[in-house]
Protein backbone atom coordinates (compact mmCIF):
# COMPACT_ATOMS: atom_id res chain seq x y z
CA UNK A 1 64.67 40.27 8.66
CA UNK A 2 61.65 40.57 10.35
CA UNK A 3 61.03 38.13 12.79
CA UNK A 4 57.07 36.90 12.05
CA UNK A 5 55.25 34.65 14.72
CA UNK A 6 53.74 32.23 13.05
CA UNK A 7 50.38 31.52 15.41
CA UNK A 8 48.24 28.83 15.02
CA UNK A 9 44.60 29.37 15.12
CA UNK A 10 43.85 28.22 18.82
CA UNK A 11 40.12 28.61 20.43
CA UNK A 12 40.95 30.21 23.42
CA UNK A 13 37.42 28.78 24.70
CA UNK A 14 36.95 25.49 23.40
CA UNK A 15 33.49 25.46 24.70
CA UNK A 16 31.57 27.62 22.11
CA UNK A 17 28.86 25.27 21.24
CA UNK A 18 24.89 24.82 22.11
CA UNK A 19 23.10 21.39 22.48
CA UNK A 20 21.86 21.91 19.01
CA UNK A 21 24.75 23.21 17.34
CA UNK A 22 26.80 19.99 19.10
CA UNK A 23 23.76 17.29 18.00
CA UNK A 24 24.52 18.67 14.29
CA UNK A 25 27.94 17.93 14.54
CA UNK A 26 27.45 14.57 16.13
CA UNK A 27 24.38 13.92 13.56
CA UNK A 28 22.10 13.40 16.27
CA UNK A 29 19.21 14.48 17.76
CA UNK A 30 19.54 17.50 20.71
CA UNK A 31 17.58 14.91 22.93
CA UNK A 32 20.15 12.35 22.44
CA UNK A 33 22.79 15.06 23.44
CA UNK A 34 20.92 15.29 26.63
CA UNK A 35 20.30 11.31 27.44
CA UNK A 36 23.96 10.81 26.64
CA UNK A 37 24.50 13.89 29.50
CA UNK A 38 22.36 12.50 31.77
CA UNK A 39 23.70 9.36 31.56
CA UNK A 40 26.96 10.36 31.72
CA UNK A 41 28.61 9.84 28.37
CA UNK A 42 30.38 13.21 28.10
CA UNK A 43 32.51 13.49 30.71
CA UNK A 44 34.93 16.14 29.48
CA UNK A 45 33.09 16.98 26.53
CA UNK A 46 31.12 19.68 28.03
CA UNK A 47 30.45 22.42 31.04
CA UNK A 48 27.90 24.54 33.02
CA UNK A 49 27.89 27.92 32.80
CA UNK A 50 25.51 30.77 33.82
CA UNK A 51 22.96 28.31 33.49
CA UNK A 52 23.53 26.58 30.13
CA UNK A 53 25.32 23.55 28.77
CA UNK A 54 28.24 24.74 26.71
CA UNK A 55 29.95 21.98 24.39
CA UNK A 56 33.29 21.22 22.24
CA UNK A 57 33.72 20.71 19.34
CA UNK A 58 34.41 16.81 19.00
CA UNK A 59 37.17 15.47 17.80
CA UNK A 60 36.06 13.83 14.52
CA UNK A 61 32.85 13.94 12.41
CA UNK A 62 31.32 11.19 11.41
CA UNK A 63 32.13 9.81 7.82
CA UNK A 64 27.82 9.04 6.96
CA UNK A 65 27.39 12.26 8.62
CA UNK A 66 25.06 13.63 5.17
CA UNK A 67 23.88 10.23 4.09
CA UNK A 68 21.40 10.35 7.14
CA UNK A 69 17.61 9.90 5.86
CA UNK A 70 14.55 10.44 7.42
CA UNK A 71 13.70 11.95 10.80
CA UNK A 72 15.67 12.94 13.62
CA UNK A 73 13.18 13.18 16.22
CA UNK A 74 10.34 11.07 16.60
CA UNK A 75 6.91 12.39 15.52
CA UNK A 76 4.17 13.28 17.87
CA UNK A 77 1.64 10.20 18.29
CA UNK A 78 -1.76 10.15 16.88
CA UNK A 79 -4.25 8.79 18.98
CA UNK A 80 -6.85 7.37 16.85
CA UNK A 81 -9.96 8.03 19.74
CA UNK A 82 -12.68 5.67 17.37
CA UNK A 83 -16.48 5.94 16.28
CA UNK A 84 -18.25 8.95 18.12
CA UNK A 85 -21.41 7.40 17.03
CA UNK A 86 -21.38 4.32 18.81
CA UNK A 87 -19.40 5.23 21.32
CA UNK A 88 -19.55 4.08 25.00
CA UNK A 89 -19.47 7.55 26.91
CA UNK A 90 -19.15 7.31 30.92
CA UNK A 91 -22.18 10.16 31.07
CA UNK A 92 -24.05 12.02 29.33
CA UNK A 93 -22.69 15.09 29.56
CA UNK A 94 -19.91 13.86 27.45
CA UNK A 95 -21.95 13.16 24.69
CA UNK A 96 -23.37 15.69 24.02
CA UNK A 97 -20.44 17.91 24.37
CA UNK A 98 -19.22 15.58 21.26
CA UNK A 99 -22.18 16.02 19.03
CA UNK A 100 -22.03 19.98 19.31
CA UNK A 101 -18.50 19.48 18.35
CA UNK A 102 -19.50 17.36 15.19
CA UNK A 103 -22.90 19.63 14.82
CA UNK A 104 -20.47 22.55 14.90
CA UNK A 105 -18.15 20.81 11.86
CA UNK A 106 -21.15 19.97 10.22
CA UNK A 107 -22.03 24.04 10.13
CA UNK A 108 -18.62 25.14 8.52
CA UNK A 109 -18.65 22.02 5.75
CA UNK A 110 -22.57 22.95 4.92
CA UNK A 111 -23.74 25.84 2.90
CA UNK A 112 -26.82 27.57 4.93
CA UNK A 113 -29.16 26.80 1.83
CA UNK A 114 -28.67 22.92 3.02
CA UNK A 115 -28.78 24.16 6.59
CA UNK A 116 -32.05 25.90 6.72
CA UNK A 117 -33.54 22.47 5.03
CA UNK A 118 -31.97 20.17 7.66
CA UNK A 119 -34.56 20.15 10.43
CA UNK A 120 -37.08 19.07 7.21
CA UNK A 121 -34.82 16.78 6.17
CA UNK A 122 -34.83 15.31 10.00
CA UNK A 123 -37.89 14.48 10.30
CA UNK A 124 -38.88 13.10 6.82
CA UNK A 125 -36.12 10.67 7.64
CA UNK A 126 -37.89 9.74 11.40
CA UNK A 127 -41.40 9.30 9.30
CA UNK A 128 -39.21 6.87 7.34
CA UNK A 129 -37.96 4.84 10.09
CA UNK A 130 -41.26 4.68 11.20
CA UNK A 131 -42.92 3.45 8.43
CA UNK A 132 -39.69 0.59 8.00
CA UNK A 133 -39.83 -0.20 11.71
CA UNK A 134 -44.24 -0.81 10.93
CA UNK A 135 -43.44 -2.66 8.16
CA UNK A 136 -40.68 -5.21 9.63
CA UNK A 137 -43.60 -5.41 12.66
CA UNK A 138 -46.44 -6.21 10.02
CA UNK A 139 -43.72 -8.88 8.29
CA UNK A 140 -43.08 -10.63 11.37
CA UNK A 141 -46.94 -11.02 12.40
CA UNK A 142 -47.76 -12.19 8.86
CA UNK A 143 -44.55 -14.75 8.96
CA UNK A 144 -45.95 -16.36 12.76
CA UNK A 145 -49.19 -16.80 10.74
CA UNK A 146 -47.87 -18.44 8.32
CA UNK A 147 -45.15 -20.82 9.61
CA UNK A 148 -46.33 -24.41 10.10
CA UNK A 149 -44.56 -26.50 12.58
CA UNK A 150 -43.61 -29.16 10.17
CA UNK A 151 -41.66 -31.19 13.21
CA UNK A 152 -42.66 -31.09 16.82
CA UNK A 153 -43.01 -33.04 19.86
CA UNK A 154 -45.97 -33.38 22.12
CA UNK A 155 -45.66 -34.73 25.28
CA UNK A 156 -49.15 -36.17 26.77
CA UNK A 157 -48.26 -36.32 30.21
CA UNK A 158 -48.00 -32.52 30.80
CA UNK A 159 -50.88 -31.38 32.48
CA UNK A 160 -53.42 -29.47 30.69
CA UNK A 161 -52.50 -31.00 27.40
CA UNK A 162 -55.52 -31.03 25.16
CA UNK A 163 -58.23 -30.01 27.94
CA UNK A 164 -58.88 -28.12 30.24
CA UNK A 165 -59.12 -30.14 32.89
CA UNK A 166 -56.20 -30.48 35.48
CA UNK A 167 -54.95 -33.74 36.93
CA UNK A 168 -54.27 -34.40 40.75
CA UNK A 169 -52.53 -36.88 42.46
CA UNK A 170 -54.80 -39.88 44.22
């Protein structure tokens, strides 16, 4: 009879796995791998070598480990900057630099048929606002001329009131 070693499979290097390889395992994100190292919670779960973080395998998985939804890292955050139009800007420089940015998105979304008639289009619509601010002017004169002050109060002791004489002291 043959005398057969029976071996059992043995990692002679137990340290054989990356952050990210180790976060999958865990079901975690590779940034939680490296708060958890930094603050300490894997003593004896990892080493240093040549300049990288080597990690063992742990000792059990997780039971939920595939019933994880949703993200594992957080997404980037959108900073919602407001209205360019009525914006506050700290000089003018700025602004402008925005409105050749929206002129410039304006130029892509716009055929050049609807370009070329733009600067027409420009100033029919400043003869317009003219003509609207003329009116609202002409509506306001004709509404002073019009109102009667149905209550008031005069006082008589004012000077000047009803002549045009003025009253001194004796």
């Amino acid at each position: 009879m043959a005398n057969f070693i029976i071996m059992k499979k043995t990692n002679l290097n137990p340290y054989d796995l990356n952050r990210t390889e180790y976060a999958e395992l865990l079901g975690i994100t590779p940034n939680a791998v490296r708060m958890r190292l930094r603050h300490g919670k894997l003593e004896g779960e990892y080493k240093f070598a040549n300049g990288k973080y080597l990690f063992k395998a742990p000792e059990t998985v997780r039971a939920n480990q595939d019933l994880t939804t949703g993200q594992k890292t957080t997404l980037k955050k959108i900073y919602r900057r407001g209205n360019h139009y009525k914006a506050h800007y700290p000089n003018e420089a700025f602004r402008k630099h925005n409105e050749i940015k929206m002129l410039a998105k304006l130029k892509y979304s716009v055929d050049e048929d609807v370009q070329a008639l733009m600067p027409e289009a420009v100033e029919i619509a400043r003869k317009k606002k003219l003509e609207r601010l003329q009116q609202l002017q002409n509506d306001l004169i004709n509404n002073r001329s019009r109102q009667t002050n149905y209550v008031s109060f005069y006082n008589e002791s004012s000077r000047g009131y009803g002549s045009n004489l003025s009253f001194s002291k004796s």
